[in-house]
PDB file of N, CA and C in Angstrom:
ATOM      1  N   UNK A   1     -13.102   6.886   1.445  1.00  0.00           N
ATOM      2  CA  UNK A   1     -11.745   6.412   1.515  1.00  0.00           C
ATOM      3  C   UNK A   1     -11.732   4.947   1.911  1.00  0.00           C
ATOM      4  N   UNK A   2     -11.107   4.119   1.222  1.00  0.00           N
ATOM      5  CA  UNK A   2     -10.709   2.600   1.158  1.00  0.00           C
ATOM      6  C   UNK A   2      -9.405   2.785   2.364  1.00  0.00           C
ATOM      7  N   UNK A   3      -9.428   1.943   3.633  1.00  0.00           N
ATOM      8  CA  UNK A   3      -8.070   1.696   4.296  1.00  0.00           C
ATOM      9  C   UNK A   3      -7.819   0.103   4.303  1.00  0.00           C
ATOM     10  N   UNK A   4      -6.944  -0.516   4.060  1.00  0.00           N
ATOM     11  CA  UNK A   4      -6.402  -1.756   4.406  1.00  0.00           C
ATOM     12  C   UNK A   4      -5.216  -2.174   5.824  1.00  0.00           C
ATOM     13  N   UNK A   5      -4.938  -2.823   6.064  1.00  0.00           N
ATOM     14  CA  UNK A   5      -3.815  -3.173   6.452  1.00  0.00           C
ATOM     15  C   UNK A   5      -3.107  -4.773   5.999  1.00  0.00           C
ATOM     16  N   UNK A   6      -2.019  -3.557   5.286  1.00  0.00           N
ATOM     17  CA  UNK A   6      -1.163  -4.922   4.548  1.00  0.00           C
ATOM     18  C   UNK A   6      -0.218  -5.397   6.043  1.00  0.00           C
ATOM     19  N   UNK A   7       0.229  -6.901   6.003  1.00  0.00           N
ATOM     20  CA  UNK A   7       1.166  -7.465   6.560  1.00  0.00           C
ATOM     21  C   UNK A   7       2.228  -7.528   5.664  1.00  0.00           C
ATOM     22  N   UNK A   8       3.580  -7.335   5.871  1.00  0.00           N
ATOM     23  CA  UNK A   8       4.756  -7.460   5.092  1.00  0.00           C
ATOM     24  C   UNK A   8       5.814  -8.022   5.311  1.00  0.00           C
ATOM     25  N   UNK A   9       5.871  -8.766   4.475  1.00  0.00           N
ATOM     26  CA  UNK A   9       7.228  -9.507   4.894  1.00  0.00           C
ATOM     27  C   UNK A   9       8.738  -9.344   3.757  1.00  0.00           C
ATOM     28  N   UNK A  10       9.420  -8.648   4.712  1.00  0.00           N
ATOM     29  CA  UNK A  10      10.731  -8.149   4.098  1.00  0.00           C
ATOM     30  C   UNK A  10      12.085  -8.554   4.500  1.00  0.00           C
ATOM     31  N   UNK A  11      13.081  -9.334   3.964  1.00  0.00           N
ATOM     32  CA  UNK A  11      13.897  -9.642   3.895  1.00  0.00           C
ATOM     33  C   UNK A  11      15.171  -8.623   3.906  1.00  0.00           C
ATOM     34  N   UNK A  12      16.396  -8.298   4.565  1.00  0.00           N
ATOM     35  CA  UNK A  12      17.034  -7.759   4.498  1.00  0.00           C
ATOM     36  C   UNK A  12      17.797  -7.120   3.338  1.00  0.00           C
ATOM     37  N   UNK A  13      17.493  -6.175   2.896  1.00  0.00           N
ATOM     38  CA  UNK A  13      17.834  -5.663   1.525  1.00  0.00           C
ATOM     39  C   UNK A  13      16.994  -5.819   0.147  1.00  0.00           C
ATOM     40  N   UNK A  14      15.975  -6.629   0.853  1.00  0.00           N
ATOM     41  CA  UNK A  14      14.875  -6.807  -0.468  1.00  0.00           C
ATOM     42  C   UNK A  14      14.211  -5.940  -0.009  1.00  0.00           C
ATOM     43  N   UNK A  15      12.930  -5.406  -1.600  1.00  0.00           N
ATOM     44  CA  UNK A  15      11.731  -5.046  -1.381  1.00  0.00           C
ATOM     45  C   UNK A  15      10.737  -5.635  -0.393  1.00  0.00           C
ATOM     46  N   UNK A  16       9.681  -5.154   0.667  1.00  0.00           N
ATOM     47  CA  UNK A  16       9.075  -6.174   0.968  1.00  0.00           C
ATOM     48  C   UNK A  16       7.665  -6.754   0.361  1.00  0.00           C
ATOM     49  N   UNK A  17       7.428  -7.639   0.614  1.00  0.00           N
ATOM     50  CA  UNK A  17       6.351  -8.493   0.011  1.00  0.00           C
ATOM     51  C   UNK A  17       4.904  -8.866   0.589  1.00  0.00           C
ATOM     52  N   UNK A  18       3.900  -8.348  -0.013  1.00  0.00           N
ATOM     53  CA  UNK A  18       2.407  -8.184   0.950  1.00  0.00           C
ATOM     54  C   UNK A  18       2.083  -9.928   0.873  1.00  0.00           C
ATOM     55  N   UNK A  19       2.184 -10.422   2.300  1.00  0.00           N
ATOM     56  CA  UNK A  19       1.316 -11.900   2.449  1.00  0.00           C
ATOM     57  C   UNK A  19       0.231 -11.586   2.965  1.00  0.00           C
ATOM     58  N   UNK A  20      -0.774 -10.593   3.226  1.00  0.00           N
ATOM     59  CA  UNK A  20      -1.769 -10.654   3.760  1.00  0.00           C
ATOM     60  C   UNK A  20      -2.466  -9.009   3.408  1.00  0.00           C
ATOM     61  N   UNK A  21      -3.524  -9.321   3.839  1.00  0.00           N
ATOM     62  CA  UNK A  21      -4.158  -7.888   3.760  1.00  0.00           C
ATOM     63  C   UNK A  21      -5.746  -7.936   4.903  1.00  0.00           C
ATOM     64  N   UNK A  22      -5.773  -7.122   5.858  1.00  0.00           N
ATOM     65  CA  UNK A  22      -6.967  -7.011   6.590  1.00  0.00           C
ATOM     66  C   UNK A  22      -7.579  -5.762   6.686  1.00  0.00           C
ATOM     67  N   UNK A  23      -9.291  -5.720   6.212  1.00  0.00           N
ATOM     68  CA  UNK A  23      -9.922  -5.037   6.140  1.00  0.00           C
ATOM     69  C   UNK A  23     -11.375  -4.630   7.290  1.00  0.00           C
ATOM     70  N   UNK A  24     -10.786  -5.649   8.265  1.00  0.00           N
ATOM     71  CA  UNK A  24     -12.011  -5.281   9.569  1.00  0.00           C
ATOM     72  C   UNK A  24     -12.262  -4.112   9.960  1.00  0.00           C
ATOM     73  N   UNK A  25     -12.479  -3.233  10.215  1.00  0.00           N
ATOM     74  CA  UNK A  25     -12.979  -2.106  10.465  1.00  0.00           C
ATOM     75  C   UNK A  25     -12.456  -1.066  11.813  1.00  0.00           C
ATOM     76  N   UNK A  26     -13.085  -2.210  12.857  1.00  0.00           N
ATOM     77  CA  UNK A  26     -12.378  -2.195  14.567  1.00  0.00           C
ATOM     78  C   UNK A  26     -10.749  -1.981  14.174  1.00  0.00           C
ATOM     79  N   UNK A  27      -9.993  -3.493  13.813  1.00  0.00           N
ATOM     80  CA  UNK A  27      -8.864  -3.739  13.855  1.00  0.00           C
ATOM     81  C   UNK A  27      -8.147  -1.871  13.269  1.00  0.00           C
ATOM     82  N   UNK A  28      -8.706  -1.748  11.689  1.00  0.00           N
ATOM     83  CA  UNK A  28      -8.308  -0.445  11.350  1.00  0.00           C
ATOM     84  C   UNK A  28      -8.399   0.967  11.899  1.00  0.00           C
ATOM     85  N   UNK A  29      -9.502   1.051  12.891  1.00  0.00           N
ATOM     86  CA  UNK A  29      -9.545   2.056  13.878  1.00  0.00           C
ATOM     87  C   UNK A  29      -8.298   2.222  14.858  1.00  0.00           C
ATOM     88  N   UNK A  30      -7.964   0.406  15.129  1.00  0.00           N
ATOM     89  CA  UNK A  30      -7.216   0.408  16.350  1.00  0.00           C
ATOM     90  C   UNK A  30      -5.652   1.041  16.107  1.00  0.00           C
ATOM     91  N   UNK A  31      -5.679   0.568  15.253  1.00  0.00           N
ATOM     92  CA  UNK A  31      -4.617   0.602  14.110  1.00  0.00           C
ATOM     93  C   UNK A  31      -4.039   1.894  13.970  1.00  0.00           C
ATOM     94  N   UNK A  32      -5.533   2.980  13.484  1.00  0.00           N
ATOM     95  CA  UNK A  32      -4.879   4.773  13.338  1.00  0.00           C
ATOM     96  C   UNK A  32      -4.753   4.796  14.397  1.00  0.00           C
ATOM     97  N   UNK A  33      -5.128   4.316  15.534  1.00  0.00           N
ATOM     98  CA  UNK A  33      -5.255   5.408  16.777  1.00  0.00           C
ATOM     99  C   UNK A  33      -3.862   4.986  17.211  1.00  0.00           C
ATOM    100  N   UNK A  34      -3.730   3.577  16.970  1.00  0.00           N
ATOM    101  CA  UNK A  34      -2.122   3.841  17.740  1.00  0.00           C
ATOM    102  C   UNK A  34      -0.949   4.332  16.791  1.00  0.00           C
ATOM    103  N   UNK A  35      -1.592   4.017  15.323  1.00  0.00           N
ATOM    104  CA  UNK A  35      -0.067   4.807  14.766  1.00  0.00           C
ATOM    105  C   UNK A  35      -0.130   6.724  15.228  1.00  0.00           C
ATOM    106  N   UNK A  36      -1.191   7.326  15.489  1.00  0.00           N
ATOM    107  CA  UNK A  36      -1.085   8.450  16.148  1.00  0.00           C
ATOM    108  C   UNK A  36      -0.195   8.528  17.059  1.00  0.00           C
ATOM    109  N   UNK A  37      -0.795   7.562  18.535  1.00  0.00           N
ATOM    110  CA  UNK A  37      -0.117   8.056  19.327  1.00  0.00           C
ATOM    111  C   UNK A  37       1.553   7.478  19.348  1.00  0.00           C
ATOM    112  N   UNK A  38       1.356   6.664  18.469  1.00  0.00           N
ATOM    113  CA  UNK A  38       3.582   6.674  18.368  1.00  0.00           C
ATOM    114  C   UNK A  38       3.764   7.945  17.704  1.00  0.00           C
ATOM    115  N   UNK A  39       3.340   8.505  16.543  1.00  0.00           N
ATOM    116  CA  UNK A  39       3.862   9.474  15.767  1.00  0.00           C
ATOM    117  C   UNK A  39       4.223  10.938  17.237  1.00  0.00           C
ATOM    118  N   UNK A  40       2.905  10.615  18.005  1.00  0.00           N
ATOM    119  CA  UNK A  40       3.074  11.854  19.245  1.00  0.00           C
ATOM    120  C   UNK A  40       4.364  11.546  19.681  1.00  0.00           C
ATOM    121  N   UNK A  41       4.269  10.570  20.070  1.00  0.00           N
ATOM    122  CA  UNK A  41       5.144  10.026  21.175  1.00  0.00           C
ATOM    123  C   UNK A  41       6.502  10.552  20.834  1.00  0.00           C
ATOM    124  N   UNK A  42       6.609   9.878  19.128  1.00  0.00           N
ATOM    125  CA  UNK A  42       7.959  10.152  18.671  1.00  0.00           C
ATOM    126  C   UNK A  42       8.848  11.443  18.919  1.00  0.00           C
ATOM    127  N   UNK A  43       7.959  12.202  18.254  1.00  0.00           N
ATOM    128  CA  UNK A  43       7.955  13.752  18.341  1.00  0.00           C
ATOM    129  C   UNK A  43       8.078  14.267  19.531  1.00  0.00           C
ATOM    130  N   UNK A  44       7.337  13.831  20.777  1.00  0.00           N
ATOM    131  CA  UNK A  44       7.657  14.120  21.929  1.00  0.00           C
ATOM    132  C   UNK A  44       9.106  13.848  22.630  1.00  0.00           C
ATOM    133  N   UNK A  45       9.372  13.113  22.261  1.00  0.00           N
ATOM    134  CA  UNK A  45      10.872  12.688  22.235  1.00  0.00           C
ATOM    135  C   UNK A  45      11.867  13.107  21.962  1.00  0.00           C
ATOM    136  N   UNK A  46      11.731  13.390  20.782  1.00  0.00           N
ATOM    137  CA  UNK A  46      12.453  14.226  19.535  1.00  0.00           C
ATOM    138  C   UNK A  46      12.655  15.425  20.136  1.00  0.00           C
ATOM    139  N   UNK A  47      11.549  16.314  20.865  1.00  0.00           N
ATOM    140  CA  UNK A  47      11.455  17.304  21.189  1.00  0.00           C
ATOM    141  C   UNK A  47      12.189  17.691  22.410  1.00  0.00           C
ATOM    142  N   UNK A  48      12.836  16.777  22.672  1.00  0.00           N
ATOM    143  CA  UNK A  48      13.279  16.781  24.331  1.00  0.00           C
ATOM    144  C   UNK A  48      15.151  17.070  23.686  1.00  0.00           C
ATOM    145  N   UNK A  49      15.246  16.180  22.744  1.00  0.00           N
ATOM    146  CA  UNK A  49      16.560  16.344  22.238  1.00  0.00           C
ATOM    147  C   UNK A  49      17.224  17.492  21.264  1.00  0.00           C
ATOM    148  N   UNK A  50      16.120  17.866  20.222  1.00  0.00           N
ATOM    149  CA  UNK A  50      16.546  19.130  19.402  1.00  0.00           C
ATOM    150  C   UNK A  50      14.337  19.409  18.995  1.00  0.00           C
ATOM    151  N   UNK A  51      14.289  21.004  19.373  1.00  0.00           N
ATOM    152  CA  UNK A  51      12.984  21.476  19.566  1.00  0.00           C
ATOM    153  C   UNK A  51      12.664  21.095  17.891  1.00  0.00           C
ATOM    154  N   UNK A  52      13.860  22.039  17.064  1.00  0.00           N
ATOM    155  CA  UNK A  52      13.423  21.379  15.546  1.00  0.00           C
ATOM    156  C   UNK A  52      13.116  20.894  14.972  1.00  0.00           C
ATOM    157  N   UNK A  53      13.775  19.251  15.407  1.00  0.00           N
ATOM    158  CA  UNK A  53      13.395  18.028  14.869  1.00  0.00           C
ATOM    159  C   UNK A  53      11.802  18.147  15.325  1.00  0.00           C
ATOM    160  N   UNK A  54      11.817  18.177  16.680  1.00  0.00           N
ATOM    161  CA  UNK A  54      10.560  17.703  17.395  1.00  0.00           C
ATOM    162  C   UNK A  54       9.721  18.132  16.766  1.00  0.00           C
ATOM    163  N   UNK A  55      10.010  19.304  16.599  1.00  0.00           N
ATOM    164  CA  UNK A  55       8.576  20.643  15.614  1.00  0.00           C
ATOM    165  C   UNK A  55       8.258  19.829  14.481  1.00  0.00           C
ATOM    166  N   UNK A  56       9.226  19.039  13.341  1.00  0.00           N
ATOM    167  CA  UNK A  56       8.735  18.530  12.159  1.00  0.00           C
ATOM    168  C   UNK A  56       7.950  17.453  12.704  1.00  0.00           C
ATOM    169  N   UNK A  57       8.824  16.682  13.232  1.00  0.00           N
ATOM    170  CA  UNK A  57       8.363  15.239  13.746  1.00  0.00           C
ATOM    171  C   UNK A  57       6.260  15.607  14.039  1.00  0.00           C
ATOM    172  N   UNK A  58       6.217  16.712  14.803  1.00  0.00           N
ATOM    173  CA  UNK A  58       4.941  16.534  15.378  1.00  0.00           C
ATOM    174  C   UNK A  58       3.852  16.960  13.931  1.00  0.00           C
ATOM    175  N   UNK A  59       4.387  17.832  12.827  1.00  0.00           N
ATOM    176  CA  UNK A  59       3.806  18.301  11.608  1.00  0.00           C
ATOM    177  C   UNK A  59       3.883  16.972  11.035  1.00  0.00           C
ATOM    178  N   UNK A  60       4.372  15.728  10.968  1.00  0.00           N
ATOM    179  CA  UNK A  60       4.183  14.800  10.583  1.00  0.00           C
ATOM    180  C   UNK A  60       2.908  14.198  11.068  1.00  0.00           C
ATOM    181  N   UNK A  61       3.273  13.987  12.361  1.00  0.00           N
ATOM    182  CA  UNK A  61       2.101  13.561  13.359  1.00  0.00           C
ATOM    183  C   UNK A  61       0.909  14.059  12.844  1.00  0.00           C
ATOM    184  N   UNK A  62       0.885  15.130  12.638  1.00  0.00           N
ATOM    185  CA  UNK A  62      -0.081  15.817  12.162  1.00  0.00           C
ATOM    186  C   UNK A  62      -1.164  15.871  11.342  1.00  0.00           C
ATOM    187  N   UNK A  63      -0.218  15.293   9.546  1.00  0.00           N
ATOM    188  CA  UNK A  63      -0.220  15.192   8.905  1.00  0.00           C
ATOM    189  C   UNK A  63      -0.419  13.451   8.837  1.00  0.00           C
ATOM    190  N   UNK A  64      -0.297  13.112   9.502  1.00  0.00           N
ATOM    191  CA  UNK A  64      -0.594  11.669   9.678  1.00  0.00           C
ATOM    192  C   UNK A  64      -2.299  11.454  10.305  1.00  0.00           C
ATOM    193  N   UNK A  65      -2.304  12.416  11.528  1.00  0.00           N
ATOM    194  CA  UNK A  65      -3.797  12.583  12.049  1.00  0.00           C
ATOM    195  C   UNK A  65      -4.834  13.137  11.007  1.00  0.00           C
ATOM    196  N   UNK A  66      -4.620  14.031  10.043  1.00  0.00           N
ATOM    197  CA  UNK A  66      -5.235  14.259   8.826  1.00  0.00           C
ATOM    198  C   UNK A  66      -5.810  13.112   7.971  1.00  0.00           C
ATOM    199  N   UNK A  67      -4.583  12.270   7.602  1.00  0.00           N
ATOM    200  CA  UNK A  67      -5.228  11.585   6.983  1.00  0.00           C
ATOM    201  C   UNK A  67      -5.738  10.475   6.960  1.00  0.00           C
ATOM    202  N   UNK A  68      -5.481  10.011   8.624  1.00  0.00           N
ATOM    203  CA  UNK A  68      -6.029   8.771   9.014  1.00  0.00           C
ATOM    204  C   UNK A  68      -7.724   9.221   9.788  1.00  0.00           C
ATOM    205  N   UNK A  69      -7.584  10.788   9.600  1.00  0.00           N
ATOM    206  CA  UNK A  69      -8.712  11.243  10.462  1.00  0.00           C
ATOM    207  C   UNK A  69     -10.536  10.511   9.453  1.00  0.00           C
ATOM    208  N   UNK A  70     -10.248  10.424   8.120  1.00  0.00           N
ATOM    209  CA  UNK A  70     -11.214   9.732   7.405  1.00  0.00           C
ATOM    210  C   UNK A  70     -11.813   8.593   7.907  1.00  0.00           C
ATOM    211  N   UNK A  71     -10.556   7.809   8.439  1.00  0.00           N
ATOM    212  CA  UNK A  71     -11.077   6.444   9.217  1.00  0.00           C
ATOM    213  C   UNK A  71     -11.197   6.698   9.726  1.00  0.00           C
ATOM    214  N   UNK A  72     -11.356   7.183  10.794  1.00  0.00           N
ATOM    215  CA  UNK A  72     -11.754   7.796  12.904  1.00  0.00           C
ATOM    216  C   UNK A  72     -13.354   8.116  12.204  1.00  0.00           C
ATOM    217  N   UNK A  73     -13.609   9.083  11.552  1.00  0.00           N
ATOM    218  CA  UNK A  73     -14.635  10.192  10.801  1.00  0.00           C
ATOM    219  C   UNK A  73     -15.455   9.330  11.040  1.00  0.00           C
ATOM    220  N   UNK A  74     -15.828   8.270  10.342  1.00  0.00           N
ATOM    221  CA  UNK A  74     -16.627   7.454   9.954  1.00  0.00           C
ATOM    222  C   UNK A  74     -17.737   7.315  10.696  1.00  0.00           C
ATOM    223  N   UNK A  75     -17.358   7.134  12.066  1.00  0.00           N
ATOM    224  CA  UNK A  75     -18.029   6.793  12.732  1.00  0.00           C
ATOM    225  C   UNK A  75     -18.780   8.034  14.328  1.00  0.00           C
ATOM    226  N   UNK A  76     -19.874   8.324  14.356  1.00  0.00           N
ATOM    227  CA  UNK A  76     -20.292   9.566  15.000  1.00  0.00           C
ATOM    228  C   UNK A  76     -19.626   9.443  16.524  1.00  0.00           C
ATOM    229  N   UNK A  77     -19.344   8.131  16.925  1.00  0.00           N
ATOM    230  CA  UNK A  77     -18.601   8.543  18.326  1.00  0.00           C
ATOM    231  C   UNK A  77     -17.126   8.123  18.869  1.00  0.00           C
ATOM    232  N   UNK A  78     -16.659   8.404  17.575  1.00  0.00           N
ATOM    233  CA  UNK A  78     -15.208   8.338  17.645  1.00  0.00           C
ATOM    234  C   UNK A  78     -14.390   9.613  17.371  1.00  0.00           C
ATOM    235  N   UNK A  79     -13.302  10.119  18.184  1.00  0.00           N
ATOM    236  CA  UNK A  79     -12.930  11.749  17.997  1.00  0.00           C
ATOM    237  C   UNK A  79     -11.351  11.295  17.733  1.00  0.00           C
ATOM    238  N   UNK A  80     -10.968  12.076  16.981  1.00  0.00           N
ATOM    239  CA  UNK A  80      -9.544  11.839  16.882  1.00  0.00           C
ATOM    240  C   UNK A  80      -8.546  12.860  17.700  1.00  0.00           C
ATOM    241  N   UNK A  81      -7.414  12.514  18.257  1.00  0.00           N
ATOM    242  CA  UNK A  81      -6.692  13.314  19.204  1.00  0.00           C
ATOM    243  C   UNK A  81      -5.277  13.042  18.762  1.00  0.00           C
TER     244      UNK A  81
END
């Protein structure tokens, strides 16, 4: 699996527009691990206000840890949570 991280720059009501793209490795680790723990976070949140929402919200999370789990994988002493 190929991961990037595009930078975007979007204008209010426009499409947005890729000015950049970074492929360091570290940076992209750092990257899944924290979009994980917002996706938790979110959901944890969510969960405080209606259990429902929260329940999808965290199957997202989830589903987000799945597939960022390729990048974590990579490497033998990195675990994804």
């Amino acid at each position: 699996m190929n991961f990037t991280i595009a930078i975007l720059y979007a204008r209010e009501g426009r499409r947005p527009l890729s000015i950049a793209s970074i492929h360091d490795r570290q940076l992209l680790e750092m990257v899944a691990r924290r979009a994980i723990s917002e996706a938790d976070a979110t959901a944890t949140e969510l969960a405080k206000g209606d259990p429902t929402l929260g329940a999808l919200q965290y199957e997202e999370a989830n589903k987000l840890r799945r597939i960022l789990s390729g990048l974590l994988s990579k490497r033998s002493d990195t675990t994804v949570m």
